[in-house]
N, C-alpha and C. Protein backbone atom coordinates (compact mmCIF):
# COMPACT_ATOMS: atom_id res chain seq x y z
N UNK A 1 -38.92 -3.42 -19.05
CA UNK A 1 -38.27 -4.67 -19.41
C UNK A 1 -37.15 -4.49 -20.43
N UNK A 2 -37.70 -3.66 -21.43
CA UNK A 2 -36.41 -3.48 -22.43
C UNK A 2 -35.00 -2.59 -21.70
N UNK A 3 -35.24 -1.70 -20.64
CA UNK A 3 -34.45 -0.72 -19.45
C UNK A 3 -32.77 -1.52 -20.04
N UNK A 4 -32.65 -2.33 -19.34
CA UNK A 4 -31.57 -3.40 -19.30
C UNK A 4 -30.67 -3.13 -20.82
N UNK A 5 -31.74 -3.54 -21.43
CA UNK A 5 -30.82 -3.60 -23.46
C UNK A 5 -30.67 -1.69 -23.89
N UNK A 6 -31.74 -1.21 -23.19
CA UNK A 6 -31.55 0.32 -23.56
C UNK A 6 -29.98 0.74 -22.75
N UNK A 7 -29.90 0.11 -21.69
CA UNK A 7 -28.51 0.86 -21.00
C UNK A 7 -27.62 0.25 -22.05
N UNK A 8 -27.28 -1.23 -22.07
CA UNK A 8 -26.38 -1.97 -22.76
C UNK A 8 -26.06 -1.29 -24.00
N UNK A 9 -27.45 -0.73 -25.08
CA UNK A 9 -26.83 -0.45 -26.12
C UNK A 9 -26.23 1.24 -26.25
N UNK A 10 -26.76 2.07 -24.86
CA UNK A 10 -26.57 3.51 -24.89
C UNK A 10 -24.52 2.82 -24.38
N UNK A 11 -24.57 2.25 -23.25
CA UNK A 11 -22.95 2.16 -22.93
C UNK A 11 -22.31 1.58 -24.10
N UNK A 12 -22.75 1.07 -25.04
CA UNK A 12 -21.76 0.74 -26.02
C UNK A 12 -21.34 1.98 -27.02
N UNK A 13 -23.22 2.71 -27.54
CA UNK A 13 -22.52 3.33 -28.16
C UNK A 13 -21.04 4.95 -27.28
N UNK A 14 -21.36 4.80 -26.19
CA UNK A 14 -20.48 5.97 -25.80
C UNK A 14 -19.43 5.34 -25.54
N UNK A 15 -18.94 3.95 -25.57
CA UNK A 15 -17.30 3.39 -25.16
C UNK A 15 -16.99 2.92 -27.04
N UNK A 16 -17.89 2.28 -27.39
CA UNK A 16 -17.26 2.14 -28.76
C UNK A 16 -17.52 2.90 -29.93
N UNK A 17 -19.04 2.83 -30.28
CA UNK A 17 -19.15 3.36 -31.39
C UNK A 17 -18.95 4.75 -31.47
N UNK A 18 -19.16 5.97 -30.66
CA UNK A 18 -19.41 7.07 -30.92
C UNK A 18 -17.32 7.56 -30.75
N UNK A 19 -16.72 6.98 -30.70
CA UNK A 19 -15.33 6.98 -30.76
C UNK A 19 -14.65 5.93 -31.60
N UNK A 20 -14.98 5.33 -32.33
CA UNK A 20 -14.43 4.77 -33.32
C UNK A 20 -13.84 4.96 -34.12
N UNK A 21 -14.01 6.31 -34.84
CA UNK A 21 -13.08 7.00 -35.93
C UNK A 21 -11.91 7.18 -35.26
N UNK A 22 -12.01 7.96 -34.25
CA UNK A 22 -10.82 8.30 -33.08
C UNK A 22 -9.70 7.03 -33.02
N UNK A 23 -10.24 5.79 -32.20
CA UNK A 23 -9.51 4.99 -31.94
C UNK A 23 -8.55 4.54 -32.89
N UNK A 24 -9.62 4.13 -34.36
CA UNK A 24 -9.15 3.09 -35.48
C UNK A 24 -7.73 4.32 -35.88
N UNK A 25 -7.86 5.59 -35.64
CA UNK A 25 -6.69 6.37 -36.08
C UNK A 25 -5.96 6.35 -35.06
N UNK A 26 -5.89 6.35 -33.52
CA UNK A 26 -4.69 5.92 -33.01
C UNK A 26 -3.77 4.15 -33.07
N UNK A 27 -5.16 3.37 -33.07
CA UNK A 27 -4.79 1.97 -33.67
C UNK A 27 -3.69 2.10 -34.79
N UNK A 28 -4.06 2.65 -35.73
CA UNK A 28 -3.37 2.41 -37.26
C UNK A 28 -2.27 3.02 -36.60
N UNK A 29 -2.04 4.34 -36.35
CA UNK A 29 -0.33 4.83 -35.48
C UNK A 29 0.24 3.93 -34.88
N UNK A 30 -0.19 3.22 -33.71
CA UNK A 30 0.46 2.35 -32.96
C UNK A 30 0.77 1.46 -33.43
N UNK A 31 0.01 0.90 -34.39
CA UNK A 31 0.58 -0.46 -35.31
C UNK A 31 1.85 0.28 -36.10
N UNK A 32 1.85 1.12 -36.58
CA UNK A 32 2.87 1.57 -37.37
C UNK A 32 4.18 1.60 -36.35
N UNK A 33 3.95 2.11 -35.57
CA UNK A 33 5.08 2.17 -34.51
C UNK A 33 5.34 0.62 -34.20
N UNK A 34 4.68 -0.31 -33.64
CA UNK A 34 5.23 -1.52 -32.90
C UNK A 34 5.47 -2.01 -34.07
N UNK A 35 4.85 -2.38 -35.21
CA UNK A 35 4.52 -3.39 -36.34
C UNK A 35 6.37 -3.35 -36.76
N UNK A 36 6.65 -2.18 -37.09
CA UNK A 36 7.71 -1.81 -37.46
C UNK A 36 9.26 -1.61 -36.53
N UNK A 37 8.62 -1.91 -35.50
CA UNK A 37 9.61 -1.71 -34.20
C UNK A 37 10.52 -3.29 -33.46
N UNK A 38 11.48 -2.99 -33.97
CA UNK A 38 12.09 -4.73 -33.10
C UNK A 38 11.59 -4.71 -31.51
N UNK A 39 11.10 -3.53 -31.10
CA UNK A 39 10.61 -3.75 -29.66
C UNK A 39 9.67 -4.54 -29.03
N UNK A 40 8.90 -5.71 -30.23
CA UNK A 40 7.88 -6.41 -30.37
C UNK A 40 8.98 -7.91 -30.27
N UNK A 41 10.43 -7.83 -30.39
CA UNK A 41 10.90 -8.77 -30.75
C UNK A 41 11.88 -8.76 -29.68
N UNK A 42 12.35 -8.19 -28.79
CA UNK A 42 13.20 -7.46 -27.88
C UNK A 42 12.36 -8.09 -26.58
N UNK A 43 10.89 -7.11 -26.53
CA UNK A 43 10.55 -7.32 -25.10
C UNK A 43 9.34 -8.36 -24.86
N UNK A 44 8.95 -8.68 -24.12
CA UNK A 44 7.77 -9.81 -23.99
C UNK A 44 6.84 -8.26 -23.26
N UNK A 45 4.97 -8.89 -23.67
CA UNK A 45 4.64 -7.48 -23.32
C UNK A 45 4.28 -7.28 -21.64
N UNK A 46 4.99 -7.16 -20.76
CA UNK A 46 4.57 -7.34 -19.64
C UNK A 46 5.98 -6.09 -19.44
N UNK A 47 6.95 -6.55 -20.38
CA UNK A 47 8.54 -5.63 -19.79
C UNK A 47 7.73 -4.40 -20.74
N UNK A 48 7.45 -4.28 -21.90
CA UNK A 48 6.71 -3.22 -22.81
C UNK A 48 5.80 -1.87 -22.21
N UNK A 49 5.07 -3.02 -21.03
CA UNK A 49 4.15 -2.33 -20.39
C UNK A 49 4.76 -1.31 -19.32
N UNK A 50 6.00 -1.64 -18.85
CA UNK A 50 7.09 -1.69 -17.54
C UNK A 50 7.21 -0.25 -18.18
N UNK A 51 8.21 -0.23 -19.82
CA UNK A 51 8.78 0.84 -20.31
C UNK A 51 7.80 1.38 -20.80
N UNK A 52 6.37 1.57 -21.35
CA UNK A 52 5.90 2.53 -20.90
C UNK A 52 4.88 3.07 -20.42
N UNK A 53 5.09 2.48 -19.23
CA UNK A 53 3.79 2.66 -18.00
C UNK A 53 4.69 3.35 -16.95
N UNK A 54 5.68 2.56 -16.97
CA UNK A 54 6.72 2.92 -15.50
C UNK A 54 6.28 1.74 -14.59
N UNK A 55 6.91 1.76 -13.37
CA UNK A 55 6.76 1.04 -12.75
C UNK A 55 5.40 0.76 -11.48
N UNK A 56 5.23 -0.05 -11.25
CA UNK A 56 3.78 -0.05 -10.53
C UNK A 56 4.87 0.22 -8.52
N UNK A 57 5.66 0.38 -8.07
CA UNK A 57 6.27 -0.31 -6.98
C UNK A 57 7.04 1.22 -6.54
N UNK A 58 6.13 1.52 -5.26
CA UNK A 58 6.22 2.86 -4.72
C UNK A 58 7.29 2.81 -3.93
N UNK A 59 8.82 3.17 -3.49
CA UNK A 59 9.59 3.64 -2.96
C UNK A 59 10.18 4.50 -2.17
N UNK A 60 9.62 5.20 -0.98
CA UNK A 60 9.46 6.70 -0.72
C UNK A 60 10.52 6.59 -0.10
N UNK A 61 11.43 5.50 0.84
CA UNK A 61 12.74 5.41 1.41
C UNK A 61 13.53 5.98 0.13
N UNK A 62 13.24 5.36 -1.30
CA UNK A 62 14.45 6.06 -2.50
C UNK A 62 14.45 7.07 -2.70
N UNK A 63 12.94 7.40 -3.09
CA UNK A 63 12.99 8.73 -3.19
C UNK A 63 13.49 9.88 -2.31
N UNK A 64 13.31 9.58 -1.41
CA UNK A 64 13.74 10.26 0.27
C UNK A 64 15.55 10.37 -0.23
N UNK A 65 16.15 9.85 -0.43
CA UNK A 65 17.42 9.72 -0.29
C UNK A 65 17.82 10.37 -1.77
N UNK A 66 16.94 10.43 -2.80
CA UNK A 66 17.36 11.67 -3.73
C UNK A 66 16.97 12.25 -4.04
N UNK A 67 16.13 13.00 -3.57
CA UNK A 67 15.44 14.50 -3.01
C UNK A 67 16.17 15.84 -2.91
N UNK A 68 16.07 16.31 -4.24
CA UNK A 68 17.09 17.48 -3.65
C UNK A 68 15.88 18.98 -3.02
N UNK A 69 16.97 19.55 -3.13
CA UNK A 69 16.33 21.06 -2.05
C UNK A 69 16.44 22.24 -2.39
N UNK A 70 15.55 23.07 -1.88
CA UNK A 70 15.79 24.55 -2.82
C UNK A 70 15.68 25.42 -1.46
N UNK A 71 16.61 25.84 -0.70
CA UNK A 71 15.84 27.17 0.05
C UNK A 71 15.32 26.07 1.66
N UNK A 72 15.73 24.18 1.46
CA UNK A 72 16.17 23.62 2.70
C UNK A 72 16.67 22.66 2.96
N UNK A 73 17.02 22.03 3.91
CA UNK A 73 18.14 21.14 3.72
C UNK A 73 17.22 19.53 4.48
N UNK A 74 17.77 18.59 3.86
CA UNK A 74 17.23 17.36 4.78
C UNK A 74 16.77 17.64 6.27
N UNK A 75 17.96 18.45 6.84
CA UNK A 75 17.79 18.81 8.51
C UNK A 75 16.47 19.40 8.62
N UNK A 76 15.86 20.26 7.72
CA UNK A 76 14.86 21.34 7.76
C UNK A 76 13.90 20.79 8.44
N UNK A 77 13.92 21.10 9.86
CA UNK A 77 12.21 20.31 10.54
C UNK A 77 11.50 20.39 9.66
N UNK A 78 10.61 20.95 8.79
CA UNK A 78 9.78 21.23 7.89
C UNK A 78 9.85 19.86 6.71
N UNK A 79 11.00 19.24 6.68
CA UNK A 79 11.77 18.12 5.46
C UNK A 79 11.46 17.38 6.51
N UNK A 80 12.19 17.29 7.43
CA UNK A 80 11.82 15.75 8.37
C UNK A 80 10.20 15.54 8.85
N UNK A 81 9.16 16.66 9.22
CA UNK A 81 8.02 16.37 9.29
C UNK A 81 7.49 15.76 7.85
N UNK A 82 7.83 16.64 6.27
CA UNK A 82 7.36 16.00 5.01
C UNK A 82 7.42 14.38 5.39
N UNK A 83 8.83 14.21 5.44
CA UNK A 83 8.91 12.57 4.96
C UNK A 83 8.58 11.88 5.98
N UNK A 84 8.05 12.31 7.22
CA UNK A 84 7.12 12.14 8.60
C UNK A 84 6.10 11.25 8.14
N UNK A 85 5.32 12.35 7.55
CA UNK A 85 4.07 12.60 7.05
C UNK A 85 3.77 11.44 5.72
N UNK A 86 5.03 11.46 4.29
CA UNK A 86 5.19 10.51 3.73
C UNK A 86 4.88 9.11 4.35
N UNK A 87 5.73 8.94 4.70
CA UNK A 87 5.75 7.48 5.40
C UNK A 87 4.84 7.11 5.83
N UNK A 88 3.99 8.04 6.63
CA UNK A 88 2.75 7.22 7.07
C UNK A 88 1.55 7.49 6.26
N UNK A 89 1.51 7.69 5.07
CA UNK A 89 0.55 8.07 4.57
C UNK A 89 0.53 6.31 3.65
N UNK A 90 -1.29 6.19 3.78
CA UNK A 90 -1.53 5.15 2.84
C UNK A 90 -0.99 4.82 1.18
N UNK A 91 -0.82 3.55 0.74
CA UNK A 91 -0.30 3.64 -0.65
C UNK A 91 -0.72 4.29 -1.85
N UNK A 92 -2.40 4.32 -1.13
CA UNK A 92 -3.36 5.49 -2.20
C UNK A 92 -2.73 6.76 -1.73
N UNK A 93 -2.58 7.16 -0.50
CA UNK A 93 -2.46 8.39 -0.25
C UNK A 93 -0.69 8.51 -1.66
N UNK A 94 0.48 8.00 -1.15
CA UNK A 94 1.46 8.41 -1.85
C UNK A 94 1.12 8.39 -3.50
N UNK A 95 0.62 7.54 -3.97
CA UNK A 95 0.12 7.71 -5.39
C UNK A 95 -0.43 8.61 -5.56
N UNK A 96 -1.33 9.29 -4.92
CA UNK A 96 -2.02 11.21 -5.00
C UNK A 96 -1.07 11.91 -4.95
N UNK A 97 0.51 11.66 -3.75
CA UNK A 97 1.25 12.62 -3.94
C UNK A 97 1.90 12.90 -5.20
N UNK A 98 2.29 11.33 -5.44
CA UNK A 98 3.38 11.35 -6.71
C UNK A 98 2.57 11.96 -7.89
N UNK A 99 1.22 11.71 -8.21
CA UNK A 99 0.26 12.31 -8.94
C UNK A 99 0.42 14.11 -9.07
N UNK A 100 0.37 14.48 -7.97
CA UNK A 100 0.25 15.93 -7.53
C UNK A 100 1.82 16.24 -8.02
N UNK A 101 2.61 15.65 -7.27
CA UNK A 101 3.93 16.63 -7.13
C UNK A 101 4.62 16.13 -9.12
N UNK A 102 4.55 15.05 -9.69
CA UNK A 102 4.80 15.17 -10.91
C UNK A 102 4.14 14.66 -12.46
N UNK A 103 2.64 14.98 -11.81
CA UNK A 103 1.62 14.53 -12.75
C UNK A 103 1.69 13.46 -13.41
N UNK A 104 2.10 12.31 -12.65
CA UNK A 104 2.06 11.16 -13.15
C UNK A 104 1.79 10.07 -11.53
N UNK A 105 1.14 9.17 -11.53
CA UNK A 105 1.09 8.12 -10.37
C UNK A 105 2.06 7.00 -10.36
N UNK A 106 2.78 7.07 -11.90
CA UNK A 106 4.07 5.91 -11.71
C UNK A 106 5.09 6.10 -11.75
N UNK A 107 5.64 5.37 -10.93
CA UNK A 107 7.38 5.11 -11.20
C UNK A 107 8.40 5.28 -12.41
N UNK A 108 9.11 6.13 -12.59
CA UNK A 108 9.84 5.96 -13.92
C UNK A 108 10.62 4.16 -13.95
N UNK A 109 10.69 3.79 -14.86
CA UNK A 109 11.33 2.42 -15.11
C UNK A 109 12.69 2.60 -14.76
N UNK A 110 13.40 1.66 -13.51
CA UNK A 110 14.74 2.07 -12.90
C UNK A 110 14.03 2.40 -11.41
N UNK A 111 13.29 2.57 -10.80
CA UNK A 111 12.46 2.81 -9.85
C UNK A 111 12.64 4.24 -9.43
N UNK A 112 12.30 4.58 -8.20
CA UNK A 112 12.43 6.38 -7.71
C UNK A 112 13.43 6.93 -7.75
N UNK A 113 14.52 6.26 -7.99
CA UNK A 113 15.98 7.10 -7.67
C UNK A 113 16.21 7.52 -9.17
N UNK A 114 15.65 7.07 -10.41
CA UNK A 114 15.76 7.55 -11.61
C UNK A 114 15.14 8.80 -11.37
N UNK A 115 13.97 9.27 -10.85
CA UNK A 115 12.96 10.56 -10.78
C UNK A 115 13.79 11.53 -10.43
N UNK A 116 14.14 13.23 -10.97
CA UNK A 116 14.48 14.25 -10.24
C UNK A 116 13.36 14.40 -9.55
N UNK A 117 13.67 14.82 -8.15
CA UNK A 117 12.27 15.39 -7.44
C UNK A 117 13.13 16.42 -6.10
N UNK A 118 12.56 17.53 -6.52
CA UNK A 118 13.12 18.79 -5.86
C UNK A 118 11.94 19.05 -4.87
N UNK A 119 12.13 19.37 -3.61
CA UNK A 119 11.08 19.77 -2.68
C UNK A 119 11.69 21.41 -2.61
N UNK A 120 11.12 22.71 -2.70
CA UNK A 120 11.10 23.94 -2.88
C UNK A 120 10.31 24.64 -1.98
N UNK A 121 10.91 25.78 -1.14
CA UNK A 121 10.66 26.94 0.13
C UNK A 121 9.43 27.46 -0.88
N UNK A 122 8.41 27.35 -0.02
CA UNK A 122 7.46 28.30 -0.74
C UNK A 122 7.09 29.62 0.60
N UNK A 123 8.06 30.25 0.86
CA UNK A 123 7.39 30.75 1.82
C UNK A 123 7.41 30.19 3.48
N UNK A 124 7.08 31.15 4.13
CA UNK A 124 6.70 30.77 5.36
C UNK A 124 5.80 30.53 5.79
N UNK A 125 5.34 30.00 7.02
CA UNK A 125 4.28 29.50 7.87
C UNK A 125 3.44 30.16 7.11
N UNK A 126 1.77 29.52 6.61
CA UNK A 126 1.33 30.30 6.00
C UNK A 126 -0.44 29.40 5.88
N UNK A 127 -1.23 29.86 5.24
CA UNK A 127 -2.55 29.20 4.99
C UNK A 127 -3.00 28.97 3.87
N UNK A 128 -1.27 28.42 2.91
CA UNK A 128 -1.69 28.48 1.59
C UNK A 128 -1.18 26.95 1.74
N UNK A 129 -1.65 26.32 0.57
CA UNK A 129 -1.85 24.55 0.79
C UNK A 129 -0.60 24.30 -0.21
N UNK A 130 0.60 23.43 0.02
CA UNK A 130 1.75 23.07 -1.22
C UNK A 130 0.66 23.21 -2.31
N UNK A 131 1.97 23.65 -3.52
CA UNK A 131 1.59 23.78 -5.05
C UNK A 131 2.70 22.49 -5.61
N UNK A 132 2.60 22.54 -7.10
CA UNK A 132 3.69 21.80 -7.49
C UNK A 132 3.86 22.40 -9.13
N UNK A 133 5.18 22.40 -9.49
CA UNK A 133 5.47 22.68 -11.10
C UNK A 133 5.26 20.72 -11.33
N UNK A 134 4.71 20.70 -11.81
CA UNK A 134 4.99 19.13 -12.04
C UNK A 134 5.45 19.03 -13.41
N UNK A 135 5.94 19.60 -14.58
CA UNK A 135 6.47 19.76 -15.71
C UNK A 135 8.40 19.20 -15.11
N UNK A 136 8.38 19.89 -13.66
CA UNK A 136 9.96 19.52 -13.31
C UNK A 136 10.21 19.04 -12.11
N UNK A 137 8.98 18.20 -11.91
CA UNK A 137 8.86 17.44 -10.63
C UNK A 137 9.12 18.09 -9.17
N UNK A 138 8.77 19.42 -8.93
CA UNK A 138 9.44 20.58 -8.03
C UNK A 138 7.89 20.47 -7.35
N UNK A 139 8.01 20.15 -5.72
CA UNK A 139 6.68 20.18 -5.25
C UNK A 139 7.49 21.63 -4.05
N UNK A 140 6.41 22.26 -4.44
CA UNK A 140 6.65 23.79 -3.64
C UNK A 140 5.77 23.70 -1.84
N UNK A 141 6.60 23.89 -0.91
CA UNK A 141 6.07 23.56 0.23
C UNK A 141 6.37 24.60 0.84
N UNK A 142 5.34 25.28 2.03
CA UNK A 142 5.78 26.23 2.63
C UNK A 142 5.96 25.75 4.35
N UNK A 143 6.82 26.80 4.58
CA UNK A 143 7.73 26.03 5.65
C UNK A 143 6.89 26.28 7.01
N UNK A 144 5.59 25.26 7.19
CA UNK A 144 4.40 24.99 8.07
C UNK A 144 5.35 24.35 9.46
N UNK A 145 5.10 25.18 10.66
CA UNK A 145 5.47 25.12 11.79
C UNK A 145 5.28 23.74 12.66
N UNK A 146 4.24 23.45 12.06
CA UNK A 146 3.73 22.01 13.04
C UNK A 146 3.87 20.93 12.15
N UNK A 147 3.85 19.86 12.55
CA UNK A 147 3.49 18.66 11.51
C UNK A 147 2.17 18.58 11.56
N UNK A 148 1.32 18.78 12.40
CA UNK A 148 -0.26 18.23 12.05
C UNK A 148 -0.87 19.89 10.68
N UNK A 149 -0.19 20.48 10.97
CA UNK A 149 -0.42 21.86 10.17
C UNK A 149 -0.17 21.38 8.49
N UNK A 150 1.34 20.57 8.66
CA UNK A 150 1.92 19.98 7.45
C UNK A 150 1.14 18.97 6.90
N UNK A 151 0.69 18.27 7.20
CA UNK A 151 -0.42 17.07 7.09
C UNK A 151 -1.85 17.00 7.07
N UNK A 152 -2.07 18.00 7.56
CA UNK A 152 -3.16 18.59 7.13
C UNK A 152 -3.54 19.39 5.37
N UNK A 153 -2.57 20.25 5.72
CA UNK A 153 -1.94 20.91 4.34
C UNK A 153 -2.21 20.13 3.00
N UNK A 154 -1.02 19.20 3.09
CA UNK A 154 -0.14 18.10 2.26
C UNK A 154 -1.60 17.25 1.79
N UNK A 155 -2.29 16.36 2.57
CA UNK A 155 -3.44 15.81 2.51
C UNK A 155 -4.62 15.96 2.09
N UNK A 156 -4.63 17.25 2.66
CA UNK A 156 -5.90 18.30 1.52
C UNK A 156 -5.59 18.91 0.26
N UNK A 157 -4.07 19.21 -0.01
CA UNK A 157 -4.27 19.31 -1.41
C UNK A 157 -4.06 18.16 -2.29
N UNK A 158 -3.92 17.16 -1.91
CA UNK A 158 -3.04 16.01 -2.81
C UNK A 158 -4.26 15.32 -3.03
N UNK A 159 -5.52 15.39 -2.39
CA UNK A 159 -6.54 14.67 -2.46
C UNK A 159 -8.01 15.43 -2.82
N UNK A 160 -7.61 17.04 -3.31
CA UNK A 160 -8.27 17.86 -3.82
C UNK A 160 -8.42 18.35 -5.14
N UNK A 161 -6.82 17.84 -5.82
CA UNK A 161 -6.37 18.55 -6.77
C UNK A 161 -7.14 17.92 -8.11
N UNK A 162 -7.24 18.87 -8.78
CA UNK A 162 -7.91 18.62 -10.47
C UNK A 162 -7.31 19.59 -11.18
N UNK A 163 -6.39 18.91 -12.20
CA UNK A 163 -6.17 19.10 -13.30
C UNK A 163 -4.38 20.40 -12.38
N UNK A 164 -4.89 20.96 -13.59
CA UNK A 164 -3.91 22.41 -13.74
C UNK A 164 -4.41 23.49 -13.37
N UNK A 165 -2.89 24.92 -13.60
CA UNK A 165 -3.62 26.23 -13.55
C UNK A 165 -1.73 26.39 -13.60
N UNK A 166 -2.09 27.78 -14.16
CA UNK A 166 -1.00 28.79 -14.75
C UNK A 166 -0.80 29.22 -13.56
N UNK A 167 0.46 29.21 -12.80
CA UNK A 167 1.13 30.58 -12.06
C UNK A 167 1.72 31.56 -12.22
């Protein structure tokens, strides 16, 4: 019978209390920053959130159109299967990509055409799954013969990936 108040008070203490010192010291920073900032007086907080969250509103036609290339060109069957493959992929699915290819799931503020995003030759036909530098938004693709090969690929790592690793 008590089960119920034992969860209630174990989830509190691991969301509030046992992080409290933590918070109240990023609190006091952030107040220092806004408290002191005309940006409290400038933006209403919804535009605040915009600049710095980025934008919630996925674009892959923009991005598509400023996409640069390393090693292939828009023509590159390999480029026209990617943005194939893009396009039809669910809105969760592109948020894993954008996740993967520049470690972030949002939009820079200005929408996708603000983003550098370089697609990079990793190689040829091969059984290694895209990588990404995401420090410079460079998603490394190797130049996979088929589209179901590409999509397969693309799909399994974008929806596999955790965290980092040094190359």
């Amino acid at each position: 019978e008590n089960r119920k108040e034992y969860v209630d008070l174990y989830a509190s203490f691991l969301l509030n209390d046992s992080i409290r010192k933590q918070f109240n010291a990023f609190r006091r920073g952030f107040q220092m920053v806004v408290d002191e900032s005309p940006l409290t007086f400038l933006f209403r907080p919804d535009e605040l959130e915009l600049l710095i969250r980025g934008s919630p509103v996925y674009d892959f036609n923009e991005l598509e159109r400023v996409t640069t290339y390393e090693e292939y060109t828009s023509d590159s069957p390999v480029i026209k299967n990617f943005w194939s493959v893009v396009h039809s992929m669910t809105k969760e699915q592109q948020k894993q990509l954008l996740q993967f290819s520049t470690g972030s799931d949002r939009v820079p503020v200005g929408g996708m055409s603000k983003m550098k995003f370089t697609i990079a030759r990793q190689g040829a036909d091969t059984n290694r799954l895209p990588s990404a530098h995401t420090c410079f938004n460079i998603l490394l693709l190797p130049e996979y013969q088929s589209l179901e090969k590409l999509q397969q690929s693309l799909l399994l790592a974008i929806t596999h990936c955790k965290g980092f690793g040094m190359s």
